[in-house]
C-alpha atoms as a PDB file:
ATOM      1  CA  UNK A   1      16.942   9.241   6.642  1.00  0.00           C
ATOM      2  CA  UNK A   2      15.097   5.956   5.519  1.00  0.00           C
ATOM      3  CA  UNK A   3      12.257   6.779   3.217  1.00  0.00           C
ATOM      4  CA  UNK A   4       8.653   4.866   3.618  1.00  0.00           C
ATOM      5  CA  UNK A   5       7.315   5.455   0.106  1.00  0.00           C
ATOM      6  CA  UNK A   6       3.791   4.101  -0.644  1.00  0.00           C
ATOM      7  CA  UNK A   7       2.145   3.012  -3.996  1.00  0.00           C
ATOM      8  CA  UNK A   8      -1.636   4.021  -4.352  1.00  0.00           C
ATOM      9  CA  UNK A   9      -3.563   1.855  -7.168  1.00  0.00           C
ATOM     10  CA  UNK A  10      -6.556   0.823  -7.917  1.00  0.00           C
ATOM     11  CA  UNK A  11      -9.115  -0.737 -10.102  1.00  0.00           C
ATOM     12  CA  UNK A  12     -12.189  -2.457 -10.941  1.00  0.00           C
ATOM     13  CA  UNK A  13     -12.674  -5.739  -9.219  1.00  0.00           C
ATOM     14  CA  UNK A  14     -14.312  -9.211 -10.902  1.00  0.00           C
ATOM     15  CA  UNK A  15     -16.042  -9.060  -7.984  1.00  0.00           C
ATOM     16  CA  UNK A  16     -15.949  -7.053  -4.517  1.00  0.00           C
ATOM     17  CA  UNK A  17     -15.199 -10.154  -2.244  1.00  0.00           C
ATOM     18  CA  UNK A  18     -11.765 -10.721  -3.841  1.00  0.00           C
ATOM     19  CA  UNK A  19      -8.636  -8.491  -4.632  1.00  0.00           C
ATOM     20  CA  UNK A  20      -8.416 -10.120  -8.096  1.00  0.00           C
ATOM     21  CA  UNK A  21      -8.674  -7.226 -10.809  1.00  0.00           C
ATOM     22  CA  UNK A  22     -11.376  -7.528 -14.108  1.00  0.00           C
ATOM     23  CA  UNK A  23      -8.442  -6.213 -15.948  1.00  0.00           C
ATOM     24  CA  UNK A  24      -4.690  -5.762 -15.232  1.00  0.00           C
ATOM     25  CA  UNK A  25      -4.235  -3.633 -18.111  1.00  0.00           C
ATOM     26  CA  UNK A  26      -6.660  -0.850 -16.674  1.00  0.00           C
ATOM     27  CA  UNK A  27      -5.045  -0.838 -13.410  1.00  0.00           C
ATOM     28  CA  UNK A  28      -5.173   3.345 -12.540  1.00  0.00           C
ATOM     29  CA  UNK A  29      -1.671   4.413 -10.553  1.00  0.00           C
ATOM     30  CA  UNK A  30      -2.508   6.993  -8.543  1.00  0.00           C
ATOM     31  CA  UNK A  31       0.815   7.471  -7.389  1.00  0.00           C
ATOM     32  CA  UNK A  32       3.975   6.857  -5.281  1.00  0.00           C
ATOM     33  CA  UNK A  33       4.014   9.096  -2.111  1.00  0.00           C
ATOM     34  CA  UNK A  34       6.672   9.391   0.319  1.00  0.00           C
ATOM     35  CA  UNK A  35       4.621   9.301   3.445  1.00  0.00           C
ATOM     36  CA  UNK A  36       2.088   7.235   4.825  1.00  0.00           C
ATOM     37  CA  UNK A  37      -0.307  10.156   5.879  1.00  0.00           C
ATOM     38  CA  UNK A  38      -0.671  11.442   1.805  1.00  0.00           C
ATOM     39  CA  UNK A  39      -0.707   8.359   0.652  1.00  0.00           C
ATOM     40  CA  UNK A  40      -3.901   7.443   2.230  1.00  0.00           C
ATOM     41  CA  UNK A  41      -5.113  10.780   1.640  1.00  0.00           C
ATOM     42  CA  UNK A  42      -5.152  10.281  -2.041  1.00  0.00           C
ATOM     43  CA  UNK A  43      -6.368   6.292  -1.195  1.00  0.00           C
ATOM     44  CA  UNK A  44      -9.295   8.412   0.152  1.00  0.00           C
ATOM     45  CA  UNK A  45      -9.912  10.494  -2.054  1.00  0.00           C
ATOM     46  CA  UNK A  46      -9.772   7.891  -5.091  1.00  0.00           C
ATOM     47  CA  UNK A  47     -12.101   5.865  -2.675  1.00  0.00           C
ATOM     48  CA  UNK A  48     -15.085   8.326  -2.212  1.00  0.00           C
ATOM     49  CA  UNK A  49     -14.181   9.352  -5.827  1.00  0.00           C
ATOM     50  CA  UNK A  50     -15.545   5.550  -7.215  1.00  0.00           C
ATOM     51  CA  UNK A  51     -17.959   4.963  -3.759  1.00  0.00           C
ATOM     52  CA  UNK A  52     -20.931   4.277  -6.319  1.00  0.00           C
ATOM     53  CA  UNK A  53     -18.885   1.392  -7.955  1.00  0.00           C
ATOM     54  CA  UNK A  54     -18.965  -1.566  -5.394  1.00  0.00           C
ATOM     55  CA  UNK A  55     -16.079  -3.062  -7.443  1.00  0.00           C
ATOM     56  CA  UNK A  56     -13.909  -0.726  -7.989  1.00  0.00           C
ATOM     57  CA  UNK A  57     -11.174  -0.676  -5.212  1.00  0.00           C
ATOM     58  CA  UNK A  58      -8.082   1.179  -4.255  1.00  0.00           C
ATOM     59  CA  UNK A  59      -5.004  -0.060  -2.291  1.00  0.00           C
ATOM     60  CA  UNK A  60      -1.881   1.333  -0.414  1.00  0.00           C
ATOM     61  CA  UNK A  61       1.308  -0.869  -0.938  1.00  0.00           C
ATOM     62  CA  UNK A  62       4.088  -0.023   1.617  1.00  0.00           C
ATOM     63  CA  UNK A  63       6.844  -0.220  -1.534  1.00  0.00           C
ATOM     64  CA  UNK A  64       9.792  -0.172   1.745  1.00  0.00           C
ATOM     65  CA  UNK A  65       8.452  -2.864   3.361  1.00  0.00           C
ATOM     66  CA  UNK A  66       9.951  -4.976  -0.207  1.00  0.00           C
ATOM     67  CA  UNK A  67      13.252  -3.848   0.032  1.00  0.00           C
ATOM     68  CA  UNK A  68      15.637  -5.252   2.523  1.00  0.00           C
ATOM     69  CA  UNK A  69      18.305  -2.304   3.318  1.00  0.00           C
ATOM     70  CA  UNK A  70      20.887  -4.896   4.844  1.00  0.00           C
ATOM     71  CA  UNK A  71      21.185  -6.750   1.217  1.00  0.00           C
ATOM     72  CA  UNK A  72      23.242  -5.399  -1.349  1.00  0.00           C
ATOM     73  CA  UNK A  73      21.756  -3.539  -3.980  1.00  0.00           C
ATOM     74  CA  UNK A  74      21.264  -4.990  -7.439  1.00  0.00           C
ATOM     75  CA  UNK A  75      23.555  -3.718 -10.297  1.00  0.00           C
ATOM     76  CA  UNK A  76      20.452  -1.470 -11.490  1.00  0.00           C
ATOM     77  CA  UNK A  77      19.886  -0.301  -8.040  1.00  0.00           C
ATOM     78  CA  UNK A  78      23.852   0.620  -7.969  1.00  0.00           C
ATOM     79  CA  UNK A  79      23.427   2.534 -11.507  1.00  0.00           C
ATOM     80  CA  UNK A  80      21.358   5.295  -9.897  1.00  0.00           C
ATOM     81  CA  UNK A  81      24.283   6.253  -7.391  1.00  0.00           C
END
């Protein structure tokens, strides 16, 4: 079974027209989720959590959509077998 896992993050914003963050260091991870469907659950609730704050933003990155399952796993990946 292929797993979809999904990273929810967040942060304040320099401003709200661009995805660049005031500062990297305060990033908040929410969390990796193994689904889709809670993933943006907790992307919504982070998001009506900081509604007030115009530049303060939360994203879902689709971690499998980085990895490429018909290339050979690094020597770190192989470790963890």
């Amino acid at each position: 079974m292929t797993q979809r896992l999904h990273l929810v993050f967040g942060g304040e914003l320099l401003t709200p027209d661009k995805t660049v963050f005031k500062d990297p260091n305060q990033i908040h991870i929410v969390g990796m989720f193994p689904d889709y469907a809670s993933a943006h659950a907790a992307w919504k609730a982070e998001a009506h959590r900081t509604v007030d704050n115009a530049h303060m933003r939360y994203f879902i990155a689709h971690i499998h959509r980085l990895r490429d399952e018909a290339q050979p796993a690094s020597a770190t990946e192989e470790l963890g077998s």
